[in-house]
Protein backbone atom coordinates (compact mmCIF):
# COMPACT_ATOMS: atom_id res chain seq x y z
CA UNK A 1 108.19 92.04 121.40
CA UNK A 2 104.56 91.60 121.74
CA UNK A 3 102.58 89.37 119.22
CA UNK A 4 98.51 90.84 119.91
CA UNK A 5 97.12 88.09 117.84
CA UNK A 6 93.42 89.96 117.68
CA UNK A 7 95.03 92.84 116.74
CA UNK A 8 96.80 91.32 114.03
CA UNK A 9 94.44 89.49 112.80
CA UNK A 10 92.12 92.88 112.95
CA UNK A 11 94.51 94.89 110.67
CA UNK A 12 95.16 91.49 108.23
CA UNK A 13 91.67 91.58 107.43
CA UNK A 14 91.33 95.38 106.85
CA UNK A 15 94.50 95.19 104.61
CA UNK A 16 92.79 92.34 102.50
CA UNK A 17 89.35 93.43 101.77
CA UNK A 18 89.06 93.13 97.77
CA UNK A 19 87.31 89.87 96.62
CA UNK A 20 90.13 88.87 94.31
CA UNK A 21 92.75 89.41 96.86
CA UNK A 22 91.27 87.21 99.10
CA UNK A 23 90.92 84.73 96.96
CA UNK A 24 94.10 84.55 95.40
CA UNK A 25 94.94 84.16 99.15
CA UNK A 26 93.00 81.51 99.82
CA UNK A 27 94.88 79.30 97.08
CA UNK A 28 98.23 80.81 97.37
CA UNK A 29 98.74 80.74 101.36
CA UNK A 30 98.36 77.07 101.61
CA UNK A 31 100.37 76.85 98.57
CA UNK A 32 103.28 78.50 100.31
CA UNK A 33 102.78 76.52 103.58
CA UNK A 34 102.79 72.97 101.75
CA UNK A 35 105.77 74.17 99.59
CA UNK A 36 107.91 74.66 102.96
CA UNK A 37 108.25 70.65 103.95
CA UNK A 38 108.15 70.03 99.87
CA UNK A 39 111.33 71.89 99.53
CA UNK A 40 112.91 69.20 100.90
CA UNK A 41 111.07 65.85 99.85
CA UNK A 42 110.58 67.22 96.82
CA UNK A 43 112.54 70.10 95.25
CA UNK A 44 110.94 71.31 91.86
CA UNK A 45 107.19 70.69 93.56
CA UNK A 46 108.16 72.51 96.42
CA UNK A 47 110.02 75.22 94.31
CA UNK A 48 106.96 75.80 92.05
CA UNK A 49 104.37 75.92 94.95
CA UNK A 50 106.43 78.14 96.37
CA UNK A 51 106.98 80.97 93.57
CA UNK A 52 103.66 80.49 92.88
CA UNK A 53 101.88 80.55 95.54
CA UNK A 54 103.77 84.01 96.49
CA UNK A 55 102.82 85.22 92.74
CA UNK A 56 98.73 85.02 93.49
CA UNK A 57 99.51 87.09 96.84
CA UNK A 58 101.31 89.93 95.18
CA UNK A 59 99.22 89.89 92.17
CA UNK A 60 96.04 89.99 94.72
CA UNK A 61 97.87 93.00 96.72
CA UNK A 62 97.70 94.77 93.03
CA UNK A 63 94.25 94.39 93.10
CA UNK A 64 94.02 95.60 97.04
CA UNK A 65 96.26 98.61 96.13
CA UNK A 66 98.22 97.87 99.37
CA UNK A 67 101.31 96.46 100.04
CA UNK A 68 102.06 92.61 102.05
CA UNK A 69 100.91 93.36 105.68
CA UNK A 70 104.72 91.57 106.27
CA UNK A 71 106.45 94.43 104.81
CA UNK A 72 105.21 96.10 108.01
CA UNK A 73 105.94 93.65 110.44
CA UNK A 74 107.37 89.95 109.76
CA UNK A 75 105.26 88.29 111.48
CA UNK A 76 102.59 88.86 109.72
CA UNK A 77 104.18 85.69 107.48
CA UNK A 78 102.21 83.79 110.60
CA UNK A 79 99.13 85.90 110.44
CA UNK A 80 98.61 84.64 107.19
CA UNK A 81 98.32 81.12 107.75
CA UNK A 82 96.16 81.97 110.63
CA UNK A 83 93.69 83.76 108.74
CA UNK A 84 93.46 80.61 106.07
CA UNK A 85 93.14 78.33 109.12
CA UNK A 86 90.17 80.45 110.41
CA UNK A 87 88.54 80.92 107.05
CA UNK A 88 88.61 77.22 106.57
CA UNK A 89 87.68 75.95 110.17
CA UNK A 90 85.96 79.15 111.62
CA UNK A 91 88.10 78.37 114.44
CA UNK A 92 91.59 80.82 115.75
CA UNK A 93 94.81 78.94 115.16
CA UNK A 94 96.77 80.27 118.61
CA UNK A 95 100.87 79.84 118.77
């Protein structure tokens, strides 16, 4: 199973081109990825970070018109923490 990093990285950012969607990305990714370790230290944070965090990235797909790039491949679910990485450091997060 190959995992073309470039490539998927090259398709996330055609499949998230609308201002708002981006946006709501940029809050709601990190959102998700700090809720992961708060699900365990601390429950109801970790819960609501979670839901909501996954509420601003469907509610930015609406605006996109396109569905989660995961729905077509899993592992987009990384891609997405990549991209926030890169938008914040200008730098490629690599596995």
């Amino acid at each position: 199973m190959a995992f073309d990093i470039k490539a998927m990285m090259a398709k996330y950012r055609e499949d998230h081109q609308h201002p708002v969607n981006r946006t709501l990305h940029t809050i709601g990714i990190p959102m998700i990825v700090v809720s992961v370790p708060l699900l365990l230290a601390a429950p109801p944070v970790g819960i609501t970070l979670f839901v909501v965090g996954w509420i601003l990235q469907f509610v930015g797909h609406a605006f996109e018109g396109k569905m989660p790039s995961f729905f077509s491949d899993p592992k987009y679910l990384l891609i997405g923490p990549m991209w926030f990485y890169k938008k914040i450091t200008g730098k490629t997060a690599t596995p």
